[in-house]
N, C-alpha and C. Protein backbone atom coordinates (compact mmCIF):
# COMPACT_ATOMS: atom_id res chain seq x y z
N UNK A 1 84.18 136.94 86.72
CA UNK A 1 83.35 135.78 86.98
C UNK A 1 83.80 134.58 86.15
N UNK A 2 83.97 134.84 85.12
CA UNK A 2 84.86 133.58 84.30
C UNK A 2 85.96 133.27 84.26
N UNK A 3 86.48 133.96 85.14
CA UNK A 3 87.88 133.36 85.61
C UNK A 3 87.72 132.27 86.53
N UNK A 4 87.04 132.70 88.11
CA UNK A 4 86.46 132.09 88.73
C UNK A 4 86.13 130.44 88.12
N UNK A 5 84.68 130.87 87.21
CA UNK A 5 84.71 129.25 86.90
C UNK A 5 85.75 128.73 85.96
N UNK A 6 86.88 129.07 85.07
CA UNK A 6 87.49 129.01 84.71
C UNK A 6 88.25 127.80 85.72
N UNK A 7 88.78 128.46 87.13
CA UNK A 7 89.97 128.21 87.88
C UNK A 7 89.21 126.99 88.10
N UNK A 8 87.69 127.32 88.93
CA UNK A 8 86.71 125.50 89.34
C UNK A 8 87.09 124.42 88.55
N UNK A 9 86.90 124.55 87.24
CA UNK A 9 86.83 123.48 86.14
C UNK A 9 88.20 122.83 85.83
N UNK A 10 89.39 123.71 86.20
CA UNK A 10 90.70 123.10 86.06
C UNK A 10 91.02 122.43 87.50
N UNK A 11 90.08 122.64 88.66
CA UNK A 11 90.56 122.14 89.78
C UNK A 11 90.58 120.74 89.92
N UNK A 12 88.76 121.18 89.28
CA UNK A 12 88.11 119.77 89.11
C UNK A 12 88.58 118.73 87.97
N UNK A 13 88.98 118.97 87.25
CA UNK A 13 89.94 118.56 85.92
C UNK A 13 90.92 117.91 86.50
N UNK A 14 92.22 118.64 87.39
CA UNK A 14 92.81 118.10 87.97
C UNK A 14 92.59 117.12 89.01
N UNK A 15 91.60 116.93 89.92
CA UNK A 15 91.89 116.37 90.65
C UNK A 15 90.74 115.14 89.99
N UNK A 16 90.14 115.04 88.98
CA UNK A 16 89.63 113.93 88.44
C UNK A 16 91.15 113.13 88.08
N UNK A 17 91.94 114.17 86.92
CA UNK A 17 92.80 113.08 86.83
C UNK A 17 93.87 112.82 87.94
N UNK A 18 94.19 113.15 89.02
CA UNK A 18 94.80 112.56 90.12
C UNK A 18 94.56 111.43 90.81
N UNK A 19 93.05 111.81 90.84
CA UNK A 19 92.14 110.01 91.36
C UNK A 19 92.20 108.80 90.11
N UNK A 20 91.95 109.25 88.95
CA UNK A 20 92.30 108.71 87.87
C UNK A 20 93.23 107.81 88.12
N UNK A 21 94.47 108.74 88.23
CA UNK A 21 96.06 107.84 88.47
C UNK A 21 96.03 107.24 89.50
N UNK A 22 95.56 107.55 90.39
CA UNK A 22 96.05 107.01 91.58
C UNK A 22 95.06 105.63 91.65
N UNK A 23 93.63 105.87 91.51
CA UNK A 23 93.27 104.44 91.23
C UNK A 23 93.05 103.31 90.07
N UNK A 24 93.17 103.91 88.99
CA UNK A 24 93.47 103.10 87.95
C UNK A 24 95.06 102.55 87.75
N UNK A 25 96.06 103.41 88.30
CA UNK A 25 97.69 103.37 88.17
C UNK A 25 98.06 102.19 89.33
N UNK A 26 97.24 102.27 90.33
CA UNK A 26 97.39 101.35 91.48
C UNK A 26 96.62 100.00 91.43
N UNK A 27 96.01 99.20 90.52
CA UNK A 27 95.01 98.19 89.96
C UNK A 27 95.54 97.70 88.89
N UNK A 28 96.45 98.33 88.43
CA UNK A 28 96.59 97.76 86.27
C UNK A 28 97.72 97.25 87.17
N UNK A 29 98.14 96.33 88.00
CA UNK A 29 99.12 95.74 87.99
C UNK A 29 99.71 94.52 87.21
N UNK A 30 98.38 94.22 86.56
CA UNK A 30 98.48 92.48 86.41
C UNK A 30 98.13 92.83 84.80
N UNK A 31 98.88 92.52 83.63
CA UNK A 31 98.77 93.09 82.44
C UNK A 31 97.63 91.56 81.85
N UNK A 32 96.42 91.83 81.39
CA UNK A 32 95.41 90.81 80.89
C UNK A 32 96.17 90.24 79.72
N UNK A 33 95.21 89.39 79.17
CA UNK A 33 95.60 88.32 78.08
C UNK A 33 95.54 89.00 76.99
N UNK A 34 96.15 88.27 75.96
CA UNK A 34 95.91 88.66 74.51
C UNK A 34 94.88 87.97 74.35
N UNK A 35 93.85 88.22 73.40
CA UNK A 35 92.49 87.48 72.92
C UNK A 35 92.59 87.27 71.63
N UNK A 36 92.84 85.86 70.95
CA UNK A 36 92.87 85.58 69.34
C UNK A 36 91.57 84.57 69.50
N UNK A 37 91.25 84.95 67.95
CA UNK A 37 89.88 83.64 67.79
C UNK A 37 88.52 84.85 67.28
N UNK A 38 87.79 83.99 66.46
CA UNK A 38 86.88 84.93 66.15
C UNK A 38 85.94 84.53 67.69
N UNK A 39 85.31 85.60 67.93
CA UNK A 39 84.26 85.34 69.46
C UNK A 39 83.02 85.02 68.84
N UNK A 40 82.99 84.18 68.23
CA UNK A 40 81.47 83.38 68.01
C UNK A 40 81.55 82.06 68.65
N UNK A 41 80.13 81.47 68.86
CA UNK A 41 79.73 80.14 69.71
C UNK A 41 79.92 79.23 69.17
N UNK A 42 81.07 78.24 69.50
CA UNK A 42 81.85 76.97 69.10
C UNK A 42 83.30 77.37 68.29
N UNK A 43 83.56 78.69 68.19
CA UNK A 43 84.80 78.92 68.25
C UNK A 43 86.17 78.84 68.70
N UNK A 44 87.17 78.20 68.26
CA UNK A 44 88.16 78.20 69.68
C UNK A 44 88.80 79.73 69.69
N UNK A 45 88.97 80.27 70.96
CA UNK A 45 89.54 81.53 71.50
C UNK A 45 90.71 81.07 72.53
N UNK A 46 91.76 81.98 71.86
CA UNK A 46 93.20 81.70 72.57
C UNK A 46 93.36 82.76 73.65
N UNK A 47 94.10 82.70 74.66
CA UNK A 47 94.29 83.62 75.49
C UNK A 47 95.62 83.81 75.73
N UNK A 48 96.57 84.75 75.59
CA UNK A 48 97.85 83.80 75.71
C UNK A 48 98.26 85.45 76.79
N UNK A 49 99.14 84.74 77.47
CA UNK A 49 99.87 85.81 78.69
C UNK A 49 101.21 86.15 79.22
N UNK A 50 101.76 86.88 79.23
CA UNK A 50 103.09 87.13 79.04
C UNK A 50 103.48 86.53 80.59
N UNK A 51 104.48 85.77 80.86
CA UNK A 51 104.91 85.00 81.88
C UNK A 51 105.90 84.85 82.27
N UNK A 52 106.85 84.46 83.00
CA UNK A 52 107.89 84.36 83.51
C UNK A 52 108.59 83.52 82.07
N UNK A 53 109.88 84.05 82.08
CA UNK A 53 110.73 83.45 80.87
C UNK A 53 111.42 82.17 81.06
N UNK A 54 111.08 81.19 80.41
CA UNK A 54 111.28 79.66 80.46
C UNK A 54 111.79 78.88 79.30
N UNK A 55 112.15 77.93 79.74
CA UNK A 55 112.94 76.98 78.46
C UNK A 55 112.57 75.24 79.21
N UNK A 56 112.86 75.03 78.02
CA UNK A 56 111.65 73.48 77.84
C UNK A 56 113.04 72.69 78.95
N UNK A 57 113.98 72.92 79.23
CA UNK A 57 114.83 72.21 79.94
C UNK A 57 115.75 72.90 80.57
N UNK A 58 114.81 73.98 81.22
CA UNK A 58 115.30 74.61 82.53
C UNK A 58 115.09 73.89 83.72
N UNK A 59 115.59 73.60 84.92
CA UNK A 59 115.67 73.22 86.07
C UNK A 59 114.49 73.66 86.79
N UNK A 60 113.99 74.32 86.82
CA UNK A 60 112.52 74.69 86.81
C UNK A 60 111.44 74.89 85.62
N UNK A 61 111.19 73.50 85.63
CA UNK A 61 110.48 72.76 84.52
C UNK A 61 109.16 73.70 83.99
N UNK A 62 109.00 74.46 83.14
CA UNK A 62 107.75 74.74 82.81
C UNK A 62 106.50 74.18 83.13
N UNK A 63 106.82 72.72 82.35
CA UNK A 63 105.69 71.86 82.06
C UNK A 63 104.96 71.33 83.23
N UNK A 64 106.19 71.41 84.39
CA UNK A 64 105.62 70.89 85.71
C UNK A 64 105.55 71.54 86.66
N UNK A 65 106.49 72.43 86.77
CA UNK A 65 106.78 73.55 87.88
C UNK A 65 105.63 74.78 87.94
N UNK A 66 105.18 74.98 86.69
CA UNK A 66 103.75 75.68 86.40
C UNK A 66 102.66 75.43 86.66
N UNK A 67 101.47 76.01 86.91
CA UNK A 67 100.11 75.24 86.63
C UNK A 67 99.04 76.94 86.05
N UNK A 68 98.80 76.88 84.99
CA UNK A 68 98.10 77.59 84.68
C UNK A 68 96.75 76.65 84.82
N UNK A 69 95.58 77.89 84.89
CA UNK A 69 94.14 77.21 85.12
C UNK A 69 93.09 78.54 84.89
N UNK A 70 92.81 78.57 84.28
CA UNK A 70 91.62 79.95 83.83
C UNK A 70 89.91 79.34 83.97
N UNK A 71 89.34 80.50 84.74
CA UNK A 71 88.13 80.27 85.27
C UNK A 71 87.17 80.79 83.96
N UNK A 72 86.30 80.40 83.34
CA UNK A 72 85.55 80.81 82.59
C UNK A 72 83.86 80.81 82.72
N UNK A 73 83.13 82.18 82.93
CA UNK A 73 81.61 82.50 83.48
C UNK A 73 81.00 82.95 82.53
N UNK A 74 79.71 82.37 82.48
CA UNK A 74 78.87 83.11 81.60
C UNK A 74 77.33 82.42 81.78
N UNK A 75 76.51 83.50 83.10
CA UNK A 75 75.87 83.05 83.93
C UNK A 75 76.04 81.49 84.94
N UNK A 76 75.58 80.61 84.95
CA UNK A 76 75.81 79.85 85.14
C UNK A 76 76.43 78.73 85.08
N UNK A 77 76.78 78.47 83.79
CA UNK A 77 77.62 77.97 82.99
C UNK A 77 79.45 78.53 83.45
N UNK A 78 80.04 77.35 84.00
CA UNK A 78 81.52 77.73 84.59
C UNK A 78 82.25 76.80 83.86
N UNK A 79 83.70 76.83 83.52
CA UNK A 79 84.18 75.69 83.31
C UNK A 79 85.66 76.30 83.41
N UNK A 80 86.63 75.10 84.20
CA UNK A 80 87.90 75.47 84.40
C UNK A 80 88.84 74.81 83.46
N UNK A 81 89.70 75.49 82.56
CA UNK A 81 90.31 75.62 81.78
C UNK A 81 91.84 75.51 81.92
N UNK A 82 92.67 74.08 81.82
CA UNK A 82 93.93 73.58 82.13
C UNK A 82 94.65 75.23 80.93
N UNK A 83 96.06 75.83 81.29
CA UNK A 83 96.54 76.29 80.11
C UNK A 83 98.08 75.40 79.90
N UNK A 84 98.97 75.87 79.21
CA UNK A 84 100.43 75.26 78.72
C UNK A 84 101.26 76.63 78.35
N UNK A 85 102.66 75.90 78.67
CA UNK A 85 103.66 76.46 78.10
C UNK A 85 103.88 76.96 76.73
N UNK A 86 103.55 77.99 76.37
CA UNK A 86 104.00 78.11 74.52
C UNK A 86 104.71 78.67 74.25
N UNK A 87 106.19 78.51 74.99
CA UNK A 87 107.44 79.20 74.55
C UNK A 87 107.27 80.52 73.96
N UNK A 88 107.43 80.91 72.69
CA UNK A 88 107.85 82.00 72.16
C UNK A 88 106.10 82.91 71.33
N UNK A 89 104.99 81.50 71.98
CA UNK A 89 103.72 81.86 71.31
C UNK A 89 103.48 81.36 69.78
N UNK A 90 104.73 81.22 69.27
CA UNK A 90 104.94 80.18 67.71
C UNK A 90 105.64 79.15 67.33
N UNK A 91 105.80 78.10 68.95
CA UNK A 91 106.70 77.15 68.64
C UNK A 91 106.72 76.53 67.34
N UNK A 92 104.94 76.45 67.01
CA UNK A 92 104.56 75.57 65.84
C UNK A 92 105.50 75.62 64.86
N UNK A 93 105.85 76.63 64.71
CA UNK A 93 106.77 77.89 63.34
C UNK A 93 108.00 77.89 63.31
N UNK A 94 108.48 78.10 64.48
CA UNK A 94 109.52 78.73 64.92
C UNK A 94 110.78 77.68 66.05
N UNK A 95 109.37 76.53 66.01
CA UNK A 95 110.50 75.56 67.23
C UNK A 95 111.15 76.01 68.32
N UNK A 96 111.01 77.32 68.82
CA UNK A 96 111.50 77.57 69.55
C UNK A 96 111.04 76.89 70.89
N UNK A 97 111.91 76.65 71.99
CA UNK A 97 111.85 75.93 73.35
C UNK A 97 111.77 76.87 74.36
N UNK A 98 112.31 78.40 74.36
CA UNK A 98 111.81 79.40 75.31
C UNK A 98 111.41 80.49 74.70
N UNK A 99 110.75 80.62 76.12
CA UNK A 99 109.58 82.11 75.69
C UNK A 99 109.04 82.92 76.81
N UNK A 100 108.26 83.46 76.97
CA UNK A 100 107.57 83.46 77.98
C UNK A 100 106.00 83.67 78.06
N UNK A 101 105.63 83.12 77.15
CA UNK A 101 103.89 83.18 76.58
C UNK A 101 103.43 81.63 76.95
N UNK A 102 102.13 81.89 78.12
CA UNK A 102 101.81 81.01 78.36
C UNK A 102 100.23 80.74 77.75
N UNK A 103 99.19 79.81 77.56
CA UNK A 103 97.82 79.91 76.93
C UNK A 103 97.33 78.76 77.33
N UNK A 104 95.78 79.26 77.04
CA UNK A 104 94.38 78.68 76.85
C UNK A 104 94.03 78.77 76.01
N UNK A 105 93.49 77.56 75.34
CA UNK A 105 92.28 77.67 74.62
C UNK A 105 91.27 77.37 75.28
N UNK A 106 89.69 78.05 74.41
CA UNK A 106 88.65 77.63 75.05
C UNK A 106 87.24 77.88 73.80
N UNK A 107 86.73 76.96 74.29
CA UNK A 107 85.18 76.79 72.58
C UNK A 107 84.41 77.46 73.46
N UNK A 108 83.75 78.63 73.24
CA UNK A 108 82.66 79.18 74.33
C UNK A 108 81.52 78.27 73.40
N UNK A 109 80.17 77.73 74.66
CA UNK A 109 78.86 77.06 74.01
C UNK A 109 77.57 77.55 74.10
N UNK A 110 78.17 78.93 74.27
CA UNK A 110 76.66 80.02 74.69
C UNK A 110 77.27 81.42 74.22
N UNK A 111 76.40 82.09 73.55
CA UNK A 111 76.30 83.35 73.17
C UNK A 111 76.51 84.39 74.71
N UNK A 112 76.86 85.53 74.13
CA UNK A 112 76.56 87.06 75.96
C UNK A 112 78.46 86.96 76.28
N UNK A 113 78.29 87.63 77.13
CA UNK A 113 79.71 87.87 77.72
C UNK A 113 80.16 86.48 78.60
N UNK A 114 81.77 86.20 78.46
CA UNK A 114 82.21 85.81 79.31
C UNK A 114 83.42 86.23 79.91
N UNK A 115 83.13 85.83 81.01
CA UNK A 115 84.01 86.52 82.17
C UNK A 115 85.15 85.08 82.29
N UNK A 116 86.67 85.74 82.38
CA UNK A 116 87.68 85.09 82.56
C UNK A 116 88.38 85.13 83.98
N UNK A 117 88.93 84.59 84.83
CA UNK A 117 89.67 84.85 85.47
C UNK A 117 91.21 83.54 85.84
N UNK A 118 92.28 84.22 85.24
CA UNK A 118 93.40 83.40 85.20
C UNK A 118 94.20 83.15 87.02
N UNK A 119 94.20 81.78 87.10
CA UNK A 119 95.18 81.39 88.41
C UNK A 119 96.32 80.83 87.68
N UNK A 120 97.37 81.45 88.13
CA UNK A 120 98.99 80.73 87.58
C UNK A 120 99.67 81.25 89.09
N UNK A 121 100.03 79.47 88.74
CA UNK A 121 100.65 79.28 90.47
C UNK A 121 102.19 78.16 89.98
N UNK A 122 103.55 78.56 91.03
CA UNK A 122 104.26 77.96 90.81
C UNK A 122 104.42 76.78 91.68
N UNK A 123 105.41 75.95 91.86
CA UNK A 123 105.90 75.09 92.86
C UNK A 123 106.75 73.66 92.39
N UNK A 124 107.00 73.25 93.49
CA UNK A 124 107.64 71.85 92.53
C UNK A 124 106.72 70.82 92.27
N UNK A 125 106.51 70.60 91.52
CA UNK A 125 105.51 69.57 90.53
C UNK A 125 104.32 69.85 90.28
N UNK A 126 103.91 71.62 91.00
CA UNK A 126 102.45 71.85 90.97
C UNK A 126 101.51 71.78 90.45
N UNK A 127 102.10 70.94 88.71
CA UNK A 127 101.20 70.98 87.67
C UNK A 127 100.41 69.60 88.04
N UNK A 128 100.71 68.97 88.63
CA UNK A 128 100.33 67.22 88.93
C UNK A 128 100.15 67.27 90.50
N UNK A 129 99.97 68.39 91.21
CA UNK A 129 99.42 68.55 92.72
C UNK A 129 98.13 69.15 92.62
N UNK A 130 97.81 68.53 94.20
CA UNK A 130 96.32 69.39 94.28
C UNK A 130 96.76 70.63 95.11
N UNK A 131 98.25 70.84 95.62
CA UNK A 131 98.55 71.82 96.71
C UNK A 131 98.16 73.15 95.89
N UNK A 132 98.29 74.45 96.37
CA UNK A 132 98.07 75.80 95.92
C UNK A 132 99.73 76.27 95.18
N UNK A 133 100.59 75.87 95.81
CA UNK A 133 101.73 76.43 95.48
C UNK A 133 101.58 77.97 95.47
N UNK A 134 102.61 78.78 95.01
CA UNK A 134 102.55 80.00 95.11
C UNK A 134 102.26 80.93 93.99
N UNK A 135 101.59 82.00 93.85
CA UNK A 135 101.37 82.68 93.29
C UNK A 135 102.42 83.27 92.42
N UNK A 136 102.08 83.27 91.19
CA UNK A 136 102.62 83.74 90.13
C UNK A 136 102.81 84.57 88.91
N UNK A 137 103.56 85.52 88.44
CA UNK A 137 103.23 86.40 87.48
C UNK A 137 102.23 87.01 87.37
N UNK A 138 101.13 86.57 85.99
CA UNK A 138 99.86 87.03 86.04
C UNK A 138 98.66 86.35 86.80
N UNK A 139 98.83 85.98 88.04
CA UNK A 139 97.63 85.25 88.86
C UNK A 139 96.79 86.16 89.07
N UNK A 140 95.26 86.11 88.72
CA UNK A 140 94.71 86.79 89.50
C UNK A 140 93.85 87.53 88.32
N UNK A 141 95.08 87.69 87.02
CA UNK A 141 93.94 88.52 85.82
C UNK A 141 93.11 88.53 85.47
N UNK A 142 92.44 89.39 85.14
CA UNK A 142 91.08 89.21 84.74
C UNK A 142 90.17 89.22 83.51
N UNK A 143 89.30 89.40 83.02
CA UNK A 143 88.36 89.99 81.76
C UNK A 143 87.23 89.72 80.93
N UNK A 144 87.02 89.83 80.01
CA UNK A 144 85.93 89.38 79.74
C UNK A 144 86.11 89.72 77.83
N UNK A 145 84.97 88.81 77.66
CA UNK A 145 84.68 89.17 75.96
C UNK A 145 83.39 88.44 75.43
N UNK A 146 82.74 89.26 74.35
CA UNK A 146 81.26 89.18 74.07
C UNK A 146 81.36 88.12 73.19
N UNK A 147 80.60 86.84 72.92
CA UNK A 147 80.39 85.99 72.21
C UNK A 147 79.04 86.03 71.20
N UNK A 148 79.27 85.86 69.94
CA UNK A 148 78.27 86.37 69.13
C UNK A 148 77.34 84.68 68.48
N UNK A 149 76.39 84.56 67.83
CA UNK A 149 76.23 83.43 67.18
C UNK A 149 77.07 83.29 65.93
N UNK A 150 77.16 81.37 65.36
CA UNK A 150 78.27 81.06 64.95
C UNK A 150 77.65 81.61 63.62
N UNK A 151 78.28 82.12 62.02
CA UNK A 151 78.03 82.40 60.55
C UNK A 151 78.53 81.03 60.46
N UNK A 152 78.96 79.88 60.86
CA UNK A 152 78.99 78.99 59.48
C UNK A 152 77.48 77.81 59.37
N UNK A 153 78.09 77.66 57.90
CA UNK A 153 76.64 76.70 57.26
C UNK A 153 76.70 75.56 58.01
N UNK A 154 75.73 74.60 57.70
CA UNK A 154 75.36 73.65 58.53
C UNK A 154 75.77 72.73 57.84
N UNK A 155 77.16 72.70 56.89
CA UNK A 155 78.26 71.49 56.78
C UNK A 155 79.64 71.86 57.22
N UNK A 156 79.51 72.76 58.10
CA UNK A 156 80.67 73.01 59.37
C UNK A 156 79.98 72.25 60.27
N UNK A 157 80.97 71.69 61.42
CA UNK A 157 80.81 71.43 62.82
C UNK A 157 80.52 72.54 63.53
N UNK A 158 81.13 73.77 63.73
CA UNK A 158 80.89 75.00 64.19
C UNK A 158 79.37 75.10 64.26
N UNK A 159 78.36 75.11 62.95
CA UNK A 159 77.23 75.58 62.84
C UNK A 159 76.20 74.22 63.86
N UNK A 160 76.63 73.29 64.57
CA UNK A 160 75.77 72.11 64.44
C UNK A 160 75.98 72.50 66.41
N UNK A 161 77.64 72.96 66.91
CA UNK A 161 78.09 72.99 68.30
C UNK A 161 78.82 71.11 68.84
N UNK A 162 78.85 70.90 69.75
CA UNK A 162 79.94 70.11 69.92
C UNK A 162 79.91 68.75 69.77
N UNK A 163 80.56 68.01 69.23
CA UNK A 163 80.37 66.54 68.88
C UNK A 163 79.84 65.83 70.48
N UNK A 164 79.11 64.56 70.68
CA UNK A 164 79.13 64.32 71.66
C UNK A 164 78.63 62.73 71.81
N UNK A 165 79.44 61.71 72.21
CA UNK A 165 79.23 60.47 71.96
C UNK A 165 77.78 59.94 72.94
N UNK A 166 76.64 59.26 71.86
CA UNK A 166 75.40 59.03 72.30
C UNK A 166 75.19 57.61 72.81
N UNK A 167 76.46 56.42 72.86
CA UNK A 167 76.37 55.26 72.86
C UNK A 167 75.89 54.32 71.78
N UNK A 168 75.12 54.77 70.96
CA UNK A 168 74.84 54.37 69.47
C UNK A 168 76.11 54.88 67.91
N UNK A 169 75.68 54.31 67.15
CA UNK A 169 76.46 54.93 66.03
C UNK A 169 75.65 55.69 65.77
């Protein structure tokens, strides 16, 4: 008799992980972002994504031939998010002109999860078109991350949220 359920439990074992592979192995196509930044409210959070390999004066211009644009949700609250070329991810450092790490930043202004979703589309000049151009690398990725309230004191900007001109001094 315990062989029996023995044999059930490895069937079922197996064919969990077969569906496993087959539908998780067939979906992870599109590898998500890296996430830097502490996730508190008025934080900036980087997203950066591994991309087609480019140089600041390739014939297919990064700066223009690209258009990154990341969707950012968190209930109602949407806001679309231009990204850029960052060569090697440390030009700052490193000066380098190719790479293939592309990014966003973004200040979340509400606490709870937000939901990301990256469009990177190529074409000629697509960064300065309203056309769609074509789909690219990581288009389409997805994810999310929990935003907490901000720890700093209230002689940070962080602790106060976003500057905002009132028409007065």
């Amino acid at each position: 008799m315990k062989t029996d359920q023995t044999k059930a439990f490895i069937v079922r074992c197996a064919t969990f992980a077969i569906l496993s592979l087959t539908f998780f192995g067939s979906t992870d196509t599109i590898k998500a972002a890296t996430l830097d930044g502490e996730l508190r409210k008025w934080h900036r959070v980087a997203l950066t994504f591994d991309g087609p390999m480019a140089c600041e004066d390739d014939e297919v211009n990064p700066f223009l031939d690209y258009r990154l644009t990341v969707t950012f949700t968190n209930g109602a609250e949407t806001y679309e998010v231009p990204g850029f070329f960052a060569a090697d991810g440390e030009a700052a450092q490193t000066s380098a002109s190719c790479g293939d790490k592309w990014r966003v930043y973004f200040t979340p202004d509400k606490v709870g999860t937000w939901n990301w979703t990256a469009e990177f589309r190529s074409g000629s000049n697509i960064a300065v078109s309203t056309l769609a151009g074509g789909s690219a690398s990581f288009d389409g990725a997805t994810g999310s991350f929990d935003v907490t309230y901000s720890n700093k004191p209230a002689t940070d900007f962080r602790a106060k949220g976003r500057l905002t001109y009132k028409n007065r001094r």
